[in-house]
PDB file of N, CA and C in Angstrom:
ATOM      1  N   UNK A   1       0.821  -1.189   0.000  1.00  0.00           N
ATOM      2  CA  UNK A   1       0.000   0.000   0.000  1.00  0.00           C
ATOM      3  C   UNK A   1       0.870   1.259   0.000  1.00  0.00           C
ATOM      4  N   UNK A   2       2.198   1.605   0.813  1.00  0.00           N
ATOM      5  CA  UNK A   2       2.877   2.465   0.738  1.00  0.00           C
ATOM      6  C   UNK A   2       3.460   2.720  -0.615  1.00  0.00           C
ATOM      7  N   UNK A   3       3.416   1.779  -1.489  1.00  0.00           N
ATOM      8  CA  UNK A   3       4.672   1.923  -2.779  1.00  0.00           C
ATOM      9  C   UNK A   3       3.070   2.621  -3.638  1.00  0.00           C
ATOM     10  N   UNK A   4       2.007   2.353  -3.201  1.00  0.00           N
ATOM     11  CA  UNK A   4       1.160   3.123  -4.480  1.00  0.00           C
ATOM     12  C   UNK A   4       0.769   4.940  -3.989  1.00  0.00           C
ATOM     13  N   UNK A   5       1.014   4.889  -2.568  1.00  0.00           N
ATOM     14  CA  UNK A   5       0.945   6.483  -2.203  1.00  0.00           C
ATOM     15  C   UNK A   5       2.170   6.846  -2.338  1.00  0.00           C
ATOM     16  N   UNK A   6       3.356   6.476  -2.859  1.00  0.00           N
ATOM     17  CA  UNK A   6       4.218   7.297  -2.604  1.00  0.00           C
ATOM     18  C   UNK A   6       4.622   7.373  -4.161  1.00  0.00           C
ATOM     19  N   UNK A   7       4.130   6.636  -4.743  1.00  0.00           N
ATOM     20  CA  UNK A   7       4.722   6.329  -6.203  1.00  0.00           C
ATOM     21  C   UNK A   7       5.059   8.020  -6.996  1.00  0.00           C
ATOM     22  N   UNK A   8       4.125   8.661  -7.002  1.00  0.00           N
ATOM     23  CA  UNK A   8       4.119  10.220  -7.471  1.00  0.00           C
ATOM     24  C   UNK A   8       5.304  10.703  -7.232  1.00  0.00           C
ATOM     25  N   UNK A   9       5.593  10.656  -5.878  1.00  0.00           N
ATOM     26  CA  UNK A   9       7.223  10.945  -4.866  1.00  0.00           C
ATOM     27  C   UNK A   9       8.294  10.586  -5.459  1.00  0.00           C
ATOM     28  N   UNK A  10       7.785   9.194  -5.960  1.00  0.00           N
ATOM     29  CA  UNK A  10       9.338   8.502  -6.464  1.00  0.00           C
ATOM     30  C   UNK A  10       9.729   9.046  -7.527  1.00  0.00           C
ATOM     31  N   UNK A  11       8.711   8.952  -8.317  1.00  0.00           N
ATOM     32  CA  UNK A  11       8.713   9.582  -9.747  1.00  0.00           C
ATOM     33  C   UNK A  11       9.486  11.065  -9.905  1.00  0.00           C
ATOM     34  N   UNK A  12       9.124  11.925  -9.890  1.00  0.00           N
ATOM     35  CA  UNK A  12       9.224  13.241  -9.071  1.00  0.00           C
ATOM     36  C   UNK A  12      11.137  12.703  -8.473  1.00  0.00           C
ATOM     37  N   UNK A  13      10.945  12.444  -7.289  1.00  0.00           N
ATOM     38  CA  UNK A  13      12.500  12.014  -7.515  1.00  0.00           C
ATOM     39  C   UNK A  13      13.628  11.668  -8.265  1.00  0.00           C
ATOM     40  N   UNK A  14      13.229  10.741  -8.790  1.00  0.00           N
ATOM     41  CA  UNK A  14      13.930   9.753 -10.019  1.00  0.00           C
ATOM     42  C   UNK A  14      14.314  11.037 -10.821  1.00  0.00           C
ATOM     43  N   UNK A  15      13.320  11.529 -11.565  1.00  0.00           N
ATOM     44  CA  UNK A  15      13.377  12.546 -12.453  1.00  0.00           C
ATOM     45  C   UNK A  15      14.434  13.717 -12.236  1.00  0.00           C
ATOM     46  N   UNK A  16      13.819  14.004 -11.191  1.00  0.00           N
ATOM     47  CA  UNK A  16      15.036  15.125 -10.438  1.00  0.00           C
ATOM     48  C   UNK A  16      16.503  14.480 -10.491  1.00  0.00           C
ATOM     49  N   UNK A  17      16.580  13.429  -9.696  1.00  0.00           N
ATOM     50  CA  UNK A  17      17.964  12.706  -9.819  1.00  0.00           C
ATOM     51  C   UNK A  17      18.256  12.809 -11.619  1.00  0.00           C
ATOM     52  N   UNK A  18      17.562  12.300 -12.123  1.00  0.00           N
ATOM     53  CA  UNK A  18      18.184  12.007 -13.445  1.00  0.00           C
ATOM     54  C   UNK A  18      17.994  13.386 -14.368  1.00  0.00           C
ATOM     55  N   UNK A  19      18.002  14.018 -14.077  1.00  0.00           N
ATOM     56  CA  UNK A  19      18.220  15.456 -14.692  1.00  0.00           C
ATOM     57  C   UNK A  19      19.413  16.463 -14.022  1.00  0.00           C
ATOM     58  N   UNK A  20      19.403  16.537 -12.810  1.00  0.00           N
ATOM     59  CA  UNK A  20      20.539  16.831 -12.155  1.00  0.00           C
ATOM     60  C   UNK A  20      21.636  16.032 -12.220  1.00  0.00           C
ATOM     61  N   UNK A  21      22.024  14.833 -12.368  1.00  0.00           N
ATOM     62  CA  UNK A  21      22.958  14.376 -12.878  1.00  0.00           C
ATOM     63  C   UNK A  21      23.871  14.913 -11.630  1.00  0.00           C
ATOM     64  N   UNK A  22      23.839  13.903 -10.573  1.00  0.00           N
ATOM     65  CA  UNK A  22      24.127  14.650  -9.235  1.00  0.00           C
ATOM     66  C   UNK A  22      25.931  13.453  -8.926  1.00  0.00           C
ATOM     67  N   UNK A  23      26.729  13.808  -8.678  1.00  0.00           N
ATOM     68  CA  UNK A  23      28.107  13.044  -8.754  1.00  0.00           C
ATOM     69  C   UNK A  23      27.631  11.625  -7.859  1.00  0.00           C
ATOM     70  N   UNK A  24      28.351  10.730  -8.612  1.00  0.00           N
ATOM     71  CA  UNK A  24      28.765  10.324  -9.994  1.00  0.00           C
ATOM     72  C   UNK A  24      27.736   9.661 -10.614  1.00  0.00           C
ATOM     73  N   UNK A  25      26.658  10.129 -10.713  1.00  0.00           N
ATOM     74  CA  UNK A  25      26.107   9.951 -12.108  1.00  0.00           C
ATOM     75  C   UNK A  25      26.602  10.712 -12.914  1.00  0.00           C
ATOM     76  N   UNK A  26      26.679  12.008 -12.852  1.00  0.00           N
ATOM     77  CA  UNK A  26      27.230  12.626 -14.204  1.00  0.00           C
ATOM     78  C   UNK A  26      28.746  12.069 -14.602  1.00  0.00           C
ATOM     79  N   UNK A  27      29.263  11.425 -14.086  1.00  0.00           N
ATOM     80  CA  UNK A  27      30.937  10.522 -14.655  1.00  0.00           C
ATOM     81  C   UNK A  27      30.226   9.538 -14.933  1.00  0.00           C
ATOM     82  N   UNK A  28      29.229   8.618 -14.761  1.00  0.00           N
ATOM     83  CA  UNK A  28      28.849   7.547 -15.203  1.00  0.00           C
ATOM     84  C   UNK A  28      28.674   7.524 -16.674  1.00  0.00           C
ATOM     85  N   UNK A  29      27.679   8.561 -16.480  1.00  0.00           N
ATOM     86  CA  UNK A  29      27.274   9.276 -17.982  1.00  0.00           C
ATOM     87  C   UNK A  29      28.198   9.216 -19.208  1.00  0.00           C
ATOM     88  N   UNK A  30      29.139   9.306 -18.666  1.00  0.00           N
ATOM     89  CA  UNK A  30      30.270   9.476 -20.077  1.00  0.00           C
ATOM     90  C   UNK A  30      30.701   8.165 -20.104  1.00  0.00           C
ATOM     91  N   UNK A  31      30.296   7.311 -19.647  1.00  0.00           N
ATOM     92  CA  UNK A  31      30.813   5.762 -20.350  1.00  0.00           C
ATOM     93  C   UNK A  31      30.734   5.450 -21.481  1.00  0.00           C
ATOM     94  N   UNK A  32      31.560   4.625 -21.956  1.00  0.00           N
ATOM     95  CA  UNK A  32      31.365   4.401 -23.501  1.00  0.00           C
ATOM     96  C   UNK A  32      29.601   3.527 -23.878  1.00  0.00           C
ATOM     97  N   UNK A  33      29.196   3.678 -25.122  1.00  0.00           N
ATOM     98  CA  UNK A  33      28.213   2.739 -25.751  1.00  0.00           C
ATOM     99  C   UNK A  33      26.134   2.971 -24.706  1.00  0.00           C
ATOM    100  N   UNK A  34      26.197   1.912 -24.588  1.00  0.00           N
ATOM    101  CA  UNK A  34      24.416   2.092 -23.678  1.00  0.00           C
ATOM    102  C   UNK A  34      24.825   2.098 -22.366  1.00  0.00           C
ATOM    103  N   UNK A  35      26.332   1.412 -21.534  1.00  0.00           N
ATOM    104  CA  UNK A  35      26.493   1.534 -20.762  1.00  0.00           C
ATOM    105  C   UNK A  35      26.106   2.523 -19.535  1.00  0.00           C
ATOM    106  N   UNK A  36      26.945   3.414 -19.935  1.00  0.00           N
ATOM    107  CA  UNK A  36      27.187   4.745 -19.032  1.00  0.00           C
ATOM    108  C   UNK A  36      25.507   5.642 -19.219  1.00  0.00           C
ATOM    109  N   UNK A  37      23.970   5.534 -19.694  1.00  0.00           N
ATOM    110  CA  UNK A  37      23.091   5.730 -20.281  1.00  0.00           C
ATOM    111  C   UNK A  37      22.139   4.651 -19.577  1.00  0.00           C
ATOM    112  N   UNK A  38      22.670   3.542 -19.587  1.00  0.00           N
ATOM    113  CA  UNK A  38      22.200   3.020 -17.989  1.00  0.00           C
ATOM    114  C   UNK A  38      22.186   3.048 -16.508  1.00  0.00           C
ATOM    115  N   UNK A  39      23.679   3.247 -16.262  1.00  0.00           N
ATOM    116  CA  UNK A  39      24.349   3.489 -15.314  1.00  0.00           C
ATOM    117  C   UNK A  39      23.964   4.379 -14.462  1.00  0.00           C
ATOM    118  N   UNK A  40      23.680   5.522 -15.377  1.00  0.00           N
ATOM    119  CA  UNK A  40      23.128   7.069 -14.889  1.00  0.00           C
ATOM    120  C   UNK A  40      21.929   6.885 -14.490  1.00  0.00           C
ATOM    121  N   UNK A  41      20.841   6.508 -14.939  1.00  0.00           N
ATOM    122  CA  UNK A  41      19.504   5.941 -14.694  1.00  0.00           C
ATOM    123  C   UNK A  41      19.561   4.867 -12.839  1.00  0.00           C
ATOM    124  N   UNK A  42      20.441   4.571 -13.021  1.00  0.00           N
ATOM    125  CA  UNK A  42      20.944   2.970 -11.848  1.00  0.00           C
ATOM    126  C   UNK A  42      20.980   4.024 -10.465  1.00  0.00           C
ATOM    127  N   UNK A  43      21.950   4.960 -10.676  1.00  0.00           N
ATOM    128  CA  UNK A  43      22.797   6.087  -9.806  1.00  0.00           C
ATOM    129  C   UNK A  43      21.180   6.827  -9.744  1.00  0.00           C
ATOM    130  N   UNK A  44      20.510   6.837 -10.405  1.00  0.00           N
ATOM    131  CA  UNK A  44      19.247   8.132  -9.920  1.00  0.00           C
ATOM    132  C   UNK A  44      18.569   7.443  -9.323  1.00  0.00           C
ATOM    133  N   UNK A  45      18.264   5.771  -9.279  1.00  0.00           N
ATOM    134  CA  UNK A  45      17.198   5.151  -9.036  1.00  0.00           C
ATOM    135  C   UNK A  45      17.571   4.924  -7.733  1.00  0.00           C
ATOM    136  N   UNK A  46      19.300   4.828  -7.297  1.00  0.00           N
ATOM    137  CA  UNK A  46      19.522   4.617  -6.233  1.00  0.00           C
ATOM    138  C   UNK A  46      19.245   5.897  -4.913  1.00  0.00           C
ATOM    139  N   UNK A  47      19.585   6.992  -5.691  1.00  0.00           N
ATOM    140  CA  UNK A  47      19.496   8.368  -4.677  1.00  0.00           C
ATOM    141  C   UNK A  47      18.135   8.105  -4.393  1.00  0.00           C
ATOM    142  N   UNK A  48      17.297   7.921  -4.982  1.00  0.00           N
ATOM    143  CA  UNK A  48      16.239   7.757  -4.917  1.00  0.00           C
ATOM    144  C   UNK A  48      15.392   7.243  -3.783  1.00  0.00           C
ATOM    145  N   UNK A  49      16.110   5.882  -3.767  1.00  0.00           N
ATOM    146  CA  UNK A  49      15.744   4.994  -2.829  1.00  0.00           C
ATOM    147  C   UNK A  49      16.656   5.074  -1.215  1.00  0.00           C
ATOM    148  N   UNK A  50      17.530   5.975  -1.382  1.00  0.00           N
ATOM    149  CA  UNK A  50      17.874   6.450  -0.362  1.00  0.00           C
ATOM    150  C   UNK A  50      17.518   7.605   0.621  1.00  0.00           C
ATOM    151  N   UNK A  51      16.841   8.452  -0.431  1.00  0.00           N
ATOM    152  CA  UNK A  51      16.085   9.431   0.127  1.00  0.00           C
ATOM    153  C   UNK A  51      14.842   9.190   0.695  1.00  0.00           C
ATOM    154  N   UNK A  52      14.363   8.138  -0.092  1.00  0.00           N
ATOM    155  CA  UNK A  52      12.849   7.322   0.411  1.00  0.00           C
ATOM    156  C   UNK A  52      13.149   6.785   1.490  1.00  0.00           C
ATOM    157  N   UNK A  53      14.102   5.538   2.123  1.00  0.00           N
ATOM    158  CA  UNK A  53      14.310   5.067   3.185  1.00  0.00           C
ATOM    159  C   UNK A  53      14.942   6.178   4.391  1.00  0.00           C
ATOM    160  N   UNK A  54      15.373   7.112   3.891  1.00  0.00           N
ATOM    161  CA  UNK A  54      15.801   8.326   5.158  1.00  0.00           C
ATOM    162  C   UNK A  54      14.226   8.915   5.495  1.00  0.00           C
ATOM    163  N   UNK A  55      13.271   9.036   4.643  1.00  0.00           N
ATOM    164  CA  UNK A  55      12.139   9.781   5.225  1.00  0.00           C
ATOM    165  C   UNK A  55      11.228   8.839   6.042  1.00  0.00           C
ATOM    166  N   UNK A  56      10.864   7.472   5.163  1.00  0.00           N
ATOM    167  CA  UNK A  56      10.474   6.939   5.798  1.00  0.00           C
ATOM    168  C   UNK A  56      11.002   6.012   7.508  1.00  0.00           C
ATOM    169  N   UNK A  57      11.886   5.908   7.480  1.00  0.00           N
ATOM    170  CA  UNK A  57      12.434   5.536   8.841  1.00  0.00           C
ATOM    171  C   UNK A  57      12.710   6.932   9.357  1.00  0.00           C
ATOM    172  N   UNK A  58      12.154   8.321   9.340  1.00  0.00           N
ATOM    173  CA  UNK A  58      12.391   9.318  10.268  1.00  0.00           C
ATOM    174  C   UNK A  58      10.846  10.014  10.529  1.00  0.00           C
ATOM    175  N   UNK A  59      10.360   8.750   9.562  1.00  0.00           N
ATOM    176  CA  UNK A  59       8.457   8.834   9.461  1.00  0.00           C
ATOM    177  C   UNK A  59       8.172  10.612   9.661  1.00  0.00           C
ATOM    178  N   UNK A  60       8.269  11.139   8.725  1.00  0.00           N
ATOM    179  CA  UNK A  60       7.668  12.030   8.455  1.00  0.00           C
ATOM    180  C   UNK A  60       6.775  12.102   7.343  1.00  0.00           C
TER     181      UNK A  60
END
């Protein structure tokens, strides 16, 4: 039930991460081929999920 109220959040996150291109995603980025174009995506999905588990375990 939490992953469908927060889903908007994540989104919204992700996005942010992957537009800011926040270190080192943006060095990822320059990898050669689809690599580094994944990578960057990997690095946003992770901030992501780190920012989610800091709010939620400080339950706000």
């Amino acid at each position: 039930m939490v992953a469908y109220f927060t889903a908007p959040f994540e989104i919204l996150l992700f996005r942010f991460f992957d537009i800011a291109k926040v270190f080192p995603a943006s060095t990822l980025e320059k990898l050669p081929g689809g690599a580094g174009i994944v990578l960057d995506d990997v690095m946003a999905g992770i901030y992501t999920l780190v920012i989610l588990r800091l709010i939620f375990s400080w339950r706000l």
